[in-house]
Protein backbone atom coordinates (compact mmCIF):
# COMPACT_ATOMS: atom_id res chain seq x y z
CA UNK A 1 178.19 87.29 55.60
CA UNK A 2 177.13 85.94 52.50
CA UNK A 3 173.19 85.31 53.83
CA UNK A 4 173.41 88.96 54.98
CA UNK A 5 173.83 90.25 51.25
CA UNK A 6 171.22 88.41 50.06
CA UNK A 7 168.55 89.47 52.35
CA UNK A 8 168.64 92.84 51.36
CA UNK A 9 168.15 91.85 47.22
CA UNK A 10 166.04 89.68 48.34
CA UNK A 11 163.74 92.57 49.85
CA UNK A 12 164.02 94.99 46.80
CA UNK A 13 162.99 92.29 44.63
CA UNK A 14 160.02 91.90 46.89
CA UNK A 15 159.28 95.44 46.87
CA UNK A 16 159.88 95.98 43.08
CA UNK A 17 157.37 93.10 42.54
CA UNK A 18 154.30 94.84 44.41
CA UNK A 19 155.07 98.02 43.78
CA UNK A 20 151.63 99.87 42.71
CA UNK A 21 151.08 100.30 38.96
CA UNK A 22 148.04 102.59 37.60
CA UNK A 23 146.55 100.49 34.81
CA UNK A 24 143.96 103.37 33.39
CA UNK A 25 141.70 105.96 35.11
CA UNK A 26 138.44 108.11 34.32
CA UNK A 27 138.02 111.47 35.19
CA UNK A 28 134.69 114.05 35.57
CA UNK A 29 135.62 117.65 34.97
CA UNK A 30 134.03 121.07 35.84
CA UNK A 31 134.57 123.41 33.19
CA UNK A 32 136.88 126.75 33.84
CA UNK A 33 135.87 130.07 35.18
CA UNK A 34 132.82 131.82 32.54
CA UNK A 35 130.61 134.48 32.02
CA UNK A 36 127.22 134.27 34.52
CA UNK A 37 124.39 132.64 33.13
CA UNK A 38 121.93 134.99 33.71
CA UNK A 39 124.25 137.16 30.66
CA UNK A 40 123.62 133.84 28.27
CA UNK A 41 124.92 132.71 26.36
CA UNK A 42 127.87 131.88 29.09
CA UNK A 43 131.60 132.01 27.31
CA UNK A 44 134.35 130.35 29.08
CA UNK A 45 136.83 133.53 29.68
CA UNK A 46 140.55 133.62 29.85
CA UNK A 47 140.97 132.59 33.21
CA UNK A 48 138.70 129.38 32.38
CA UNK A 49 140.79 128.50 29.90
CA UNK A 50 143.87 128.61 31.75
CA UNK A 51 142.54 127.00 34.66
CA UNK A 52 141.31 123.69 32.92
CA UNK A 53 144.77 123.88 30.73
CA UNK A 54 146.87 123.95 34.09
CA UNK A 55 144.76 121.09 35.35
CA UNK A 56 145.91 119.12 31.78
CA UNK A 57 149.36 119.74 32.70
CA UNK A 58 148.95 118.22 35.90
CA UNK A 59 147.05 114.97 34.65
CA UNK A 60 149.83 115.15 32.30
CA UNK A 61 152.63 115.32 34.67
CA UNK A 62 150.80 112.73 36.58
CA UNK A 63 149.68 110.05 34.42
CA UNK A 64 151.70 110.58 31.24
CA UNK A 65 155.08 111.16 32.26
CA UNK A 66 157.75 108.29 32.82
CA UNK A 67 159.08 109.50 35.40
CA UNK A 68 156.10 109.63 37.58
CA UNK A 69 154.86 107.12 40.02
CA UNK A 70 151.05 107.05 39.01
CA UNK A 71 152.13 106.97 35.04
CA UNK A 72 149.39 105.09 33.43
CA UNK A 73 150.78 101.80 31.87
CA UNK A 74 150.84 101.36 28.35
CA UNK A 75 149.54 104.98 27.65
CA UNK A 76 151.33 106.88 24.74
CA UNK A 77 153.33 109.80 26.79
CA UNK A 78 154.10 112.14 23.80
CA UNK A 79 152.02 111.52 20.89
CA UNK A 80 148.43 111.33 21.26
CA UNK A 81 147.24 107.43 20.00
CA UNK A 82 143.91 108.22 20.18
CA UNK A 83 141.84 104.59 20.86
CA UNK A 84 143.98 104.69 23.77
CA UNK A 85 141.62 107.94 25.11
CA UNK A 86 137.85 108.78 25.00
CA UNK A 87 137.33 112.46 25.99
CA UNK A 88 133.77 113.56 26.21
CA UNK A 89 131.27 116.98 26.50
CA UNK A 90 127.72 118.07 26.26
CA UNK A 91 127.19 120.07 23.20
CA UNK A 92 127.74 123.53 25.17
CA UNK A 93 130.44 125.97 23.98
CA UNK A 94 131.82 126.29 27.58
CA UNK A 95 131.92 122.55 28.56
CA UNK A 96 133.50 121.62 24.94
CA UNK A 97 135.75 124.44 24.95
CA UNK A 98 137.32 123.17 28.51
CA UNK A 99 137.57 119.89 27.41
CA UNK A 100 139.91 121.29 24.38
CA UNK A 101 141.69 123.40 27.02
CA UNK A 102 142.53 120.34 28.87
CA UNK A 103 143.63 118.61 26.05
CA UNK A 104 145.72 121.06 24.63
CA UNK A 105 148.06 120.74 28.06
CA UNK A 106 147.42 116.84 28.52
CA UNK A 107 149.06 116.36 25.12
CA UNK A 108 150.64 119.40 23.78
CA UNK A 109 152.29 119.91 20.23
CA UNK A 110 154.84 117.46 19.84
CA UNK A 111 157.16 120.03 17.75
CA UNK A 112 160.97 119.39 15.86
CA UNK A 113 160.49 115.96 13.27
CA UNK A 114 157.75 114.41 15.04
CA UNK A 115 155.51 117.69 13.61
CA UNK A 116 156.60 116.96 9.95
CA UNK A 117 156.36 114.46 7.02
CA UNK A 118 157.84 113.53 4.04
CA UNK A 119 156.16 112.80 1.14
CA UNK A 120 156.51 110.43 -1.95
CA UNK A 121 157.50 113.26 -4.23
CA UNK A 122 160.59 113.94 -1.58
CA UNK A 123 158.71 117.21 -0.60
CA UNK A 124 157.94 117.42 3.31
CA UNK A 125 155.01 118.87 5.40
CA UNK A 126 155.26 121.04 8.49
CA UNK A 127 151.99 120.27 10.89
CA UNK A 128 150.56 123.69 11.79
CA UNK A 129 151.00 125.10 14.92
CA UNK A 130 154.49 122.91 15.81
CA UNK A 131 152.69 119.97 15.82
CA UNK A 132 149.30 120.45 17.66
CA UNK A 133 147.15 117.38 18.35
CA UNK A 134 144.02 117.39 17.16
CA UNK A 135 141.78 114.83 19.83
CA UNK A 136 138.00 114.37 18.91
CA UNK A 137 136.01 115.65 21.74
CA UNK A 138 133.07 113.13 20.94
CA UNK A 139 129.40 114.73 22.35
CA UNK A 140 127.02 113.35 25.13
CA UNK A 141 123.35 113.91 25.09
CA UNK A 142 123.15 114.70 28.80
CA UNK A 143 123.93 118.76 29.89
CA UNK A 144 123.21 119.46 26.29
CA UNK A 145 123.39 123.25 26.62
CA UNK A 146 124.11 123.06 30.32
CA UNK A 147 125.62 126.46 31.17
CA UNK A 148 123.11 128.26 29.22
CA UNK A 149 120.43 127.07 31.06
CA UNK A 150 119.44 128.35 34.45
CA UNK A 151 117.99 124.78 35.74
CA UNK A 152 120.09 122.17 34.09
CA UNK A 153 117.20 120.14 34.71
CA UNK A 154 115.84 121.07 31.71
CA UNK A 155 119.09 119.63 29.60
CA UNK A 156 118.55 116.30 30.85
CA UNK A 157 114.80 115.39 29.37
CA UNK A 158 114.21 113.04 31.84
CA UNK A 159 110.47 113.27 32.96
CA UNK A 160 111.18 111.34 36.39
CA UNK A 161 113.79 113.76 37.41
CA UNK A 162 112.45 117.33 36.91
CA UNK A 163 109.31 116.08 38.65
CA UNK A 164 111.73 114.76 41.26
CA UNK A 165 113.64 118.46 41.58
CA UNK A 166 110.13 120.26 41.40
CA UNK A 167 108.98 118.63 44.53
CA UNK A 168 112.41 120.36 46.24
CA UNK A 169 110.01 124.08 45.92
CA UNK A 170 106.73 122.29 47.62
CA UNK A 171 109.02 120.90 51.09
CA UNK A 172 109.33 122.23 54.30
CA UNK A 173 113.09 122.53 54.11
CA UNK A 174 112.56 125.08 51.03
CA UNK A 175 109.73 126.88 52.14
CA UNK A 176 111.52 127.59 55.83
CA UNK A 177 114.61 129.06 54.10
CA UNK A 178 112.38 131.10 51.56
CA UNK A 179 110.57 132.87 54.33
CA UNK A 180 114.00 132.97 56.85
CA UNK A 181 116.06 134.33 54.27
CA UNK A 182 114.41 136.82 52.77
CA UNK A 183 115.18 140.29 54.53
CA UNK A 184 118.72 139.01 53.74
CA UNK A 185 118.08 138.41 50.16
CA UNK A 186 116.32 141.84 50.18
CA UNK A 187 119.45 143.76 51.76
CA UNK A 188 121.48 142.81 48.26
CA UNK A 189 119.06 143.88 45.60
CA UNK A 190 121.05 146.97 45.08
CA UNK A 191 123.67 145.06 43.70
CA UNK A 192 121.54 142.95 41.22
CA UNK A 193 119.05 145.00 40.46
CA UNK A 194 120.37 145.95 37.37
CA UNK A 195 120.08 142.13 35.68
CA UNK A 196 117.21 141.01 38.26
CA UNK A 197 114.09 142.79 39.95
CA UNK A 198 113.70 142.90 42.95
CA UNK A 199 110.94 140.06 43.86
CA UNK A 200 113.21 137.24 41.94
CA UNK A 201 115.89 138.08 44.44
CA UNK A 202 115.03 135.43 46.57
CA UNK A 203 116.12 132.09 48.15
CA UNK A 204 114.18 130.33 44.77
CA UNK A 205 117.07 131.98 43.04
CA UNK A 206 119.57 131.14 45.12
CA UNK A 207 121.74 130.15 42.37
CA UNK A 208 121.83 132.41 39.85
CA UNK A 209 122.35 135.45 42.10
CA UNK A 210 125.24 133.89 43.57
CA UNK A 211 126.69 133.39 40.11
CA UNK A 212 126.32 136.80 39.28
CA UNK A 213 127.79 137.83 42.26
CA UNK A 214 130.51 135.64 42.24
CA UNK A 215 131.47 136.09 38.40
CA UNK A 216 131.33 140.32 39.45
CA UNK A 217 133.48 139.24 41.86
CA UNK A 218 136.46 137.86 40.01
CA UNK A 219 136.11 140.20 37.12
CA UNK A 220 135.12 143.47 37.88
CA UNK A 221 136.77 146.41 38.81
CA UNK A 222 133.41 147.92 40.46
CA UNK A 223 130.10 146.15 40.97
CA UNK A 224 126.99 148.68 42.81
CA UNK A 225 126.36 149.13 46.40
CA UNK A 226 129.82 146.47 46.72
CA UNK A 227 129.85 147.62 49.98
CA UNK A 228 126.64 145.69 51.17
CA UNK A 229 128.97 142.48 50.22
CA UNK A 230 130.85 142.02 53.27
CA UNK A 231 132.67 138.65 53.84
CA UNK A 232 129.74 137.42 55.92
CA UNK A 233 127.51 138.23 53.48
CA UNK A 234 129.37 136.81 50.55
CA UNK A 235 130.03 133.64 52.83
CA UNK A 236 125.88 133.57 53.20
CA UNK A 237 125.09 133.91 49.88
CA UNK A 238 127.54 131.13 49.34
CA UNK A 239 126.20 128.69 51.25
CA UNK A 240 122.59 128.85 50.22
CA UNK A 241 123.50 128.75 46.60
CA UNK A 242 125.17 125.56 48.04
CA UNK A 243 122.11 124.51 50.27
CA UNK A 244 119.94 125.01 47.01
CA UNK A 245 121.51 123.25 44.88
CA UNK A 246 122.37 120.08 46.72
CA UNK A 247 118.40 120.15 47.43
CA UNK A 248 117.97 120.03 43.60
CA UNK A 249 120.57 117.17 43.25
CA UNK A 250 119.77 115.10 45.51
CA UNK A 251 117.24 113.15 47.93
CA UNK A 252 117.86 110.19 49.98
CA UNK A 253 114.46 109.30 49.93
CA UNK A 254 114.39 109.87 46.13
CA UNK A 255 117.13 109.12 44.15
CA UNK A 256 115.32 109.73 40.74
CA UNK A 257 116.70 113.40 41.49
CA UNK A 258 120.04 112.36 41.13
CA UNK A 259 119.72 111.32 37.26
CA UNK A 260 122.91 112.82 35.93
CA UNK A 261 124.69 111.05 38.85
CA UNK A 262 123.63 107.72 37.84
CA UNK A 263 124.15 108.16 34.41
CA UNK A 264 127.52 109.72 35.28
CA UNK A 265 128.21 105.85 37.23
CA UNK A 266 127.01 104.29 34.17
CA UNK A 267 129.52 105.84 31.70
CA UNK A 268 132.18 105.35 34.28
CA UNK A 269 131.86 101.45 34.79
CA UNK A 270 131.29 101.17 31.05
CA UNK A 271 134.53 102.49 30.16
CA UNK A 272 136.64 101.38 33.03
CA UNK A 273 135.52 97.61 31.98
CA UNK A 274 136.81 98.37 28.70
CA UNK A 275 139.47 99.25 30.17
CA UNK A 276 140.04 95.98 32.00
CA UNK A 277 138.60 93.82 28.91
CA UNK A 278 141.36 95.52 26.63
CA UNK A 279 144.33 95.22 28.85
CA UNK A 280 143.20 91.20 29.51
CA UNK A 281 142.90 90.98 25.65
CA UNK A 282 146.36 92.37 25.28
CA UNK A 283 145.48 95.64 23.65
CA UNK A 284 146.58 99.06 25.17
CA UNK A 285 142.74 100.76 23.90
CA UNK A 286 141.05 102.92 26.44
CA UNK A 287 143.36 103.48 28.91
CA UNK A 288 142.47 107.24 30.08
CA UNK A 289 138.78 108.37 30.14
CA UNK A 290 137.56 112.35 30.88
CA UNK A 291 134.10 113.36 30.39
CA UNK A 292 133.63 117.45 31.10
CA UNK A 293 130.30 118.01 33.00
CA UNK A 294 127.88 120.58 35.21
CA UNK A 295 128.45 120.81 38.74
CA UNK A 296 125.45 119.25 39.82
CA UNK A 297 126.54 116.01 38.27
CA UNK A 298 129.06 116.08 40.91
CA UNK A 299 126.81 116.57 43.56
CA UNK A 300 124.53 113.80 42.07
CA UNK A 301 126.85 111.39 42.44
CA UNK A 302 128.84 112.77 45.59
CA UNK A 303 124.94 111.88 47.20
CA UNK A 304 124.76 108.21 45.42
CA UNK A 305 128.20 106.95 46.39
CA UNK A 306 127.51 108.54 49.79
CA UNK A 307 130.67 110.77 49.68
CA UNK A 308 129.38 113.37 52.34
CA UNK A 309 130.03 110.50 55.06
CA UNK A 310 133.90 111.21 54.64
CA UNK A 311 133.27 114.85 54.34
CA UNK A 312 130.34 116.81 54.74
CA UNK A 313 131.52 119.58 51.99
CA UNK A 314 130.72 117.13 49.71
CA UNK A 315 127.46 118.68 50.11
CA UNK A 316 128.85 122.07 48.33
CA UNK A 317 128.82 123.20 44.57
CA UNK A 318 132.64 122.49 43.23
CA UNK A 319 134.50 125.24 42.55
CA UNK A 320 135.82 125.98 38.57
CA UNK A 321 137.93 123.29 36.78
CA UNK A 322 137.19 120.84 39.77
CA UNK A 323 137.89 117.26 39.17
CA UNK A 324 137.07 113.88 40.64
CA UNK A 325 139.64 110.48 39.50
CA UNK A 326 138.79 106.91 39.50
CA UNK A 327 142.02 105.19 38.91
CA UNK A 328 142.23 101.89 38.43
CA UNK A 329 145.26 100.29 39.44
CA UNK A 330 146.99 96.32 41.01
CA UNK A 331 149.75 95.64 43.36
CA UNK A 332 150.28 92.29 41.62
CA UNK A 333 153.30 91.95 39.53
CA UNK A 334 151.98 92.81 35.77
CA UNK A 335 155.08 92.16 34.10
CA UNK A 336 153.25 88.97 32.34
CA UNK A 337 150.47 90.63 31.14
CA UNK A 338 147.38 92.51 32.55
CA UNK A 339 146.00 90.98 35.67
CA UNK A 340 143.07 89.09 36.59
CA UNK A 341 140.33 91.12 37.90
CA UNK A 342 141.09 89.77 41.28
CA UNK A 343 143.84 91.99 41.93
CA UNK A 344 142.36 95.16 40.38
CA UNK A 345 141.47 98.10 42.58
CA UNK A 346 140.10 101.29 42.64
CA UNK A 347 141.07 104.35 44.76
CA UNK A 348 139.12 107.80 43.81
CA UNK A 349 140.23 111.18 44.44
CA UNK A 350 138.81 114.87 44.13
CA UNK A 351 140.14 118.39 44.22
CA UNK A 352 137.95 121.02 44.56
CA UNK A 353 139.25 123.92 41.94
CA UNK A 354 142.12 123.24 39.66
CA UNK A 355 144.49 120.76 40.32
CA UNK A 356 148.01 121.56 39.83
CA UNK A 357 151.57 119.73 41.20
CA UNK A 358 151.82 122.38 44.15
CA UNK A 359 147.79 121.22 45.12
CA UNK A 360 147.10 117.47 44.23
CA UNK A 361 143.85 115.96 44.79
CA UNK A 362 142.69 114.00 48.06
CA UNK A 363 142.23 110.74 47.79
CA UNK A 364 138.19 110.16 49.51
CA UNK A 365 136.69 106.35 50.46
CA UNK A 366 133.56 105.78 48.60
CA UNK A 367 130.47 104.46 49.54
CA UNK A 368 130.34 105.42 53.18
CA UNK A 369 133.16 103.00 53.70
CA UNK A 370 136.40 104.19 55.28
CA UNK A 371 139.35 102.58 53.06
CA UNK A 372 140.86 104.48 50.33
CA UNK A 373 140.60 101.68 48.12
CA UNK A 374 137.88 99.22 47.33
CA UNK A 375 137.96 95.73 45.13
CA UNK A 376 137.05 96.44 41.22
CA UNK A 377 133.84 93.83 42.42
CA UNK A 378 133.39 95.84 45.33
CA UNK A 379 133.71 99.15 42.96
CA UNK A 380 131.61 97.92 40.17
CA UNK A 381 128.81 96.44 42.94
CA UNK A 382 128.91 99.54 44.52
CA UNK A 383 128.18 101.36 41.23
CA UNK A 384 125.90 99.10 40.01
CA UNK A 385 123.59 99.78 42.92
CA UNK A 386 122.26 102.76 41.00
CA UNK A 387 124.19 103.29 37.60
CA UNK A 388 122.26 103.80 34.74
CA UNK A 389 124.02 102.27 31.81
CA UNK A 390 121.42 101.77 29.05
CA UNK A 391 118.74 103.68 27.22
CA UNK A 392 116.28 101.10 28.06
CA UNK A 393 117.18 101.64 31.79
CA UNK A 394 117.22 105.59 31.53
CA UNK A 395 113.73 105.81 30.06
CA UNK A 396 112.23 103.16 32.13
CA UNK A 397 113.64 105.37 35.12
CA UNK A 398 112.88 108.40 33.51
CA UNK A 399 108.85 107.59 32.12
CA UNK A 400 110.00 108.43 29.20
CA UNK A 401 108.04 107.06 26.34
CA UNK A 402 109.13 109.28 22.81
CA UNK A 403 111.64 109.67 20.56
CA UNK A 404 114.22 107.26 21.33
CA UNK A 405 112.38 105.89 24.07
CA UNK A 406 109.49 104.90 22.13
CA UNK A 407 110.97 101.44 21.74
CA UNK A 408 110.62 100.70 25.15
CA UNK A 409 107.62 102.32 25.73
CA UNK A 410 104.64 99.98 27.66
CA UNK A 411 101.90 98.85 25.42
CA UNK A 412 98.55 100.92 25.70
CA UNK A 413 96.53 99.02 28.46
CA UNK A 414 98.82 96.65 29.87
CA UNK A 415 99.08 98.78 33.36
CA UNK A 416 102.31 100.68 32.50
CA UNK A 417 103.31 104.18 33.16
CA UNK A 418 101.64 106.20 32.05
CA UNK A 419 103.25 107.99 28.84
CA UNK A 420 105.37 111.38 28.87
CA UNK A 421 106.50 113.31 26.71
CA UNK A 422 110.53 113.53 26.98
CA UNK A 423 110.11 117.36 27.90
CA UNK A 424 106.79 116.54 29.39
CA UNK A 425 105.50 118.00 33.20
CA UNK A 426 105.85 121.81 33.97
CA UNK A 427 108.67 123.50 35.58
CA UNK A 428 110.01 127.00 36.68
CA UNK A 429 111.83 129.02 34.41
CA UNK A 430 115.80 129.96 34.14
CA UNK A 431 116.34 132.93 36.25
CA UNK A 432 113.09 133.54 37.53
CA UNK A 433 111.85 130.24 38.31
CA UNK A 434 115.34 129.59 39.89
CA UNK A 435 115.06 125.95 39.61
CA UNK A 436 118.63 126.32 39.06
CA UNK A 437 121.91 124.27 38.93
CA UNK A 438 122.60 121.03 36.90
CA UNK A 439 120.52 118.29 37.38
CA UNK A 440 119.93 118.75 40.73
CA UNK A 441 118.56 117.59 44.59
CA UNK A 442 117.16 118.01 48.77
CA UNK A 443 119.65 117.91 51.27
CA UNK A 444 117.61 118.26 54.41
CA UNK A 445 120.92 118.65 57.18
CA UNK A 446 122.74 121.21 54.85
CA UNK A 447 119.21 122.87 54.56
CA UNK A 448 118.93 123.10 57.99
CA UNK A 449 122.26 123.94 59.19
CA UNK A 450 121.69 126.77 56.71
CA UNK A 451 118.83 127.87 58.65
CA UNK A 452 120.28 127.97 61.82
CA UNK A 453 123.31 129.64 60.57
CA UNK A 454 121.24 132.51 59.47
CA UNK A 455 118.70 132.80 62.47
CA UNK A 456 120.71 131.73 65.18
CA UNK A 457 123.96 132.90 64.02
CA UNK A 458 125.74 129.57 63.67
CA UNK A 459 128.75 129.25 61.38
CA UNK A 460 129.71 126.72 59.10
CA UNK A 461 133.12 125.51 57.62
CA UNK A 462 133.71 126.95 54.12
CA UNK A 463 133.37 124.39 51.24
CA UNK A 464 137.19 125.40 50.17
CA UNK A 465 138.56 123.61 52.49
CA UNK A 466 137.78 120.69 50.71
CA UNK A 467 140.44 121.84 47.91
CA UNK A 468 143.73 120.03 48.00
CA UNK A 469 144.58 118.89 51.64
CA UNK A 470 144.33 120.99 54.77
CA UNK A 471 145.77 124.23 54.87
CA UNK A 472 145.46 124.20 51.29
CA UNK A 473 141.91 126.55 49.95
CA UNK A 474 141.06 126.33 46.24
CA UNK A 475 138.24 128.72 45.43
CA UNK A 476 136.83 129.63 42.07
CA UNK A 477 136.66 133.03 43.94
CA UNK A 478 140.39 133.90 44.04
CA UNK A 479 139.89 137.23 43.39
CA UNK A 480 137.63 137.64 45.79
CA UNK A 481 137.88 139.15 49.19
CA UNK A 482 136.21 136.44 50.69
């Protein structure tokens, strides 16, 4: 009787001992809902702002609260301690702004005596605004000016890479959807033609007139000739913006297209081993990472880590206020300290759209693999493959040879590359040159299936589906009839 009590303590303990504990995480961030950039300068609107603030009370609810499973250890829940965090944008009013919107959810004002001080003359201070934070959204070079720029391409100033994206408009895969599509592209000019003319609506702008369609979509009341945009048609136009851009993104054959992705890797293993080289030093500093990027980052680096072999709408632009998770995390007991890096893993997770508690994000296997965790060697190996963590490494990749490259440019003669300028080689222009997205790629089967879906009437699987679980859509468009 008395073995038969034990055994069941004896299992708890067990089970309390391996129980999963999230030791810090990194996310990359779309920005919310904004105006269309062919209007620039693009504003994030209302509905931006509350979309990428719901997604900070999620995080929140999910990484910051006590009572959650996934709380990250050692991570200030109420007041913000801010080496504990590194929160990043491009200098762009929409990206920073979203960032801020996030933040202002993930740790709201702390209000009552936390929001005041006394002082030495026995006077006390009220913070403004019951307490709100203020968090340093520190800037990143890369996507400078991203969402006013029709090709993000052209925020990146890496040589390499636009003359990577430029050779997207010269192949086969391009040229066959140019000529396919465009008695379709010409059947919606009515409803453009007021912001482009008529020859620019074509697949090379694939982007951009999607964007204007879909912003007229959510937010106005009447858009011209709206009857031409039937759900097919809106579906179409869709998927070629989506075909389009994952050709600008990224190549197989060339990964120099899929700069932003690697840098994106780069920044990720550099703070997550900061994160694992504070907690073994005893020190609770950087705990929670979020950078706020361009969509084609995402589908840089959804075509590195080879994400489309666990789902194929990895090969689709994310929705608004999308977010994908690296969390680190150990089932070893940590109640001694911060574990070796033997026991460290990594699971990541996306949600397509905003994340909230009622539509969670999926957790995906990386690298063509089919476990939803991998070893931090395995992670960081698997990163490492093509992560760009140094300026040295960027402008070597990039042939860049000025301005802060110039220290690492090859001496005159000795056989090097030959020298670029950073905004060096030529390239179309914003909305007429349609060279569009955000650092951007060739995806020869979405390409393809694209084609046949518009000359032989095949169908694809819409991209929402991707959102929070099955059954579960997420669509920037959620105003939209289709």
């Amino acid at each position: 009787m008395h073995y038969s009590l034990v055994l069941p303590v004896l299992a708890l303990l067990t089970s309390a001992e391996a129980a999963e504990t999230v030791l810090g995480a990194y996310i990359f961030h779309r920005h919310g809902d904004r105006t269309p950039k062919a209007l620039a300068p693009a504003n994030l609107t209302t509905l931006g702002y509350d979309q990428v603030y719901t997604s900070g009370s999620y995080y929140r609810s999910r990484y910051l609260d006590s009572a959650s499973s996934s709380k990250i250890k050692g991570l200030n829940e109420d007041v913000v301690k801010l080496q504990q965090l590194s929160v990043t944008a491009p200098v762009d009013n929409v990206l920073q702004n979203s960032a801020m919107g996030f933040l202002q959810a993930f740790y709201p004002p702390v209000g009552g005596q936390l929001s005041s001080q006394s002082l030495a003359n026995g006077s006390d201070v009220q913070a403004p605004m019951n307490g709100y934070q203020l968090i340093p959204v520190n800037t990143v070079s890369a996507g400078t000016g991203s969402e006013d720029n029709g090709w993000l391409q052209d925020s990146t100033g890496c040589y390499n890479a636009k003359t990577s994206s430029n050779n997207f408009f010269t192949s086969a895969e391009y040229m066959n959807l140019l000529n396919s599509t465009s008695d379709f592209y010409s059947s919606i000019v009515p409803v453009v033609n007021g912001t482009f003319a008529a020859k620019d609506v074509t697949f090379k702008n694939a982007y951009v007139v999607y964007d204007l369609i879909n912003v007229a979509e959510i937010h106005n009341s009447s858009i011209p000739d709206s009857q031409v945009l039937t759900n097919d048609t809106l579906f179409q136009i869709r998927t070629l913006a989506d075909a389009h851009e994952w050709g600008l993104a990224y190549n197989a054959s060339d990964d120099m297209r899929a700069m932003s992705g690697k840098q994106l890797a780069g920044e990720i293993l550099t703070y997550m081993n900061s994160t694992i080289t504070s907690g073994q030093a005893g020190s609770s500093a950087n705990k929670f990472g979020i950078q706020f990027g361009a969509y084609a980052s995402f589908l840089s680096f959804f075509g590195l880590a080879n994400l489309p072999n666990a789902n194929p709408d990895f090969m689709g632009v994310t929705d608004y206020a999308s977010s994908m998770v690296f969390e680190l995390f150990t089932d070893a007991d940590t109640s001694s300290g911060f574990p070796g890096t033997e026991d460290l893993q990594v699971r990541f997770m996306f949600h397509n759209g905003t994340a909230s508690n009622a539509s969670e994000p999926v957790v995906y296997p990386l690298f063509g693999g089919s476990d939803d965790a991998v070893s931090w060697n395995d992670f960081a190996n698997g990163l490492g493959k093509f992560a760009v963590r140094t300026t040295q490494e960027w402008c070597t990749a990039c042939g860049n040879t000025t301005g802060t490259c110039a220290p690492y440019a090859p001496s005159a003669g000795n056989g090097g590359a030959t020298t670029q300028n950073s905004s060096g080689g030529h390239h179309m222009s914003a909305a007429v040159g349609g060279v569009i997205g955000a650092f951007v790629t060739v995806g020869v089967v979405l390409l393809v299936t694209a084609a046949a879906m518009l000359i032989g009437g095949l169908r694809l699987v819409p991209k929402s589906k991707l959102a929070g679980g099955a059954g579960t859509p997420v669509s920037e468009q959620a105003a939209k009839a289709a």
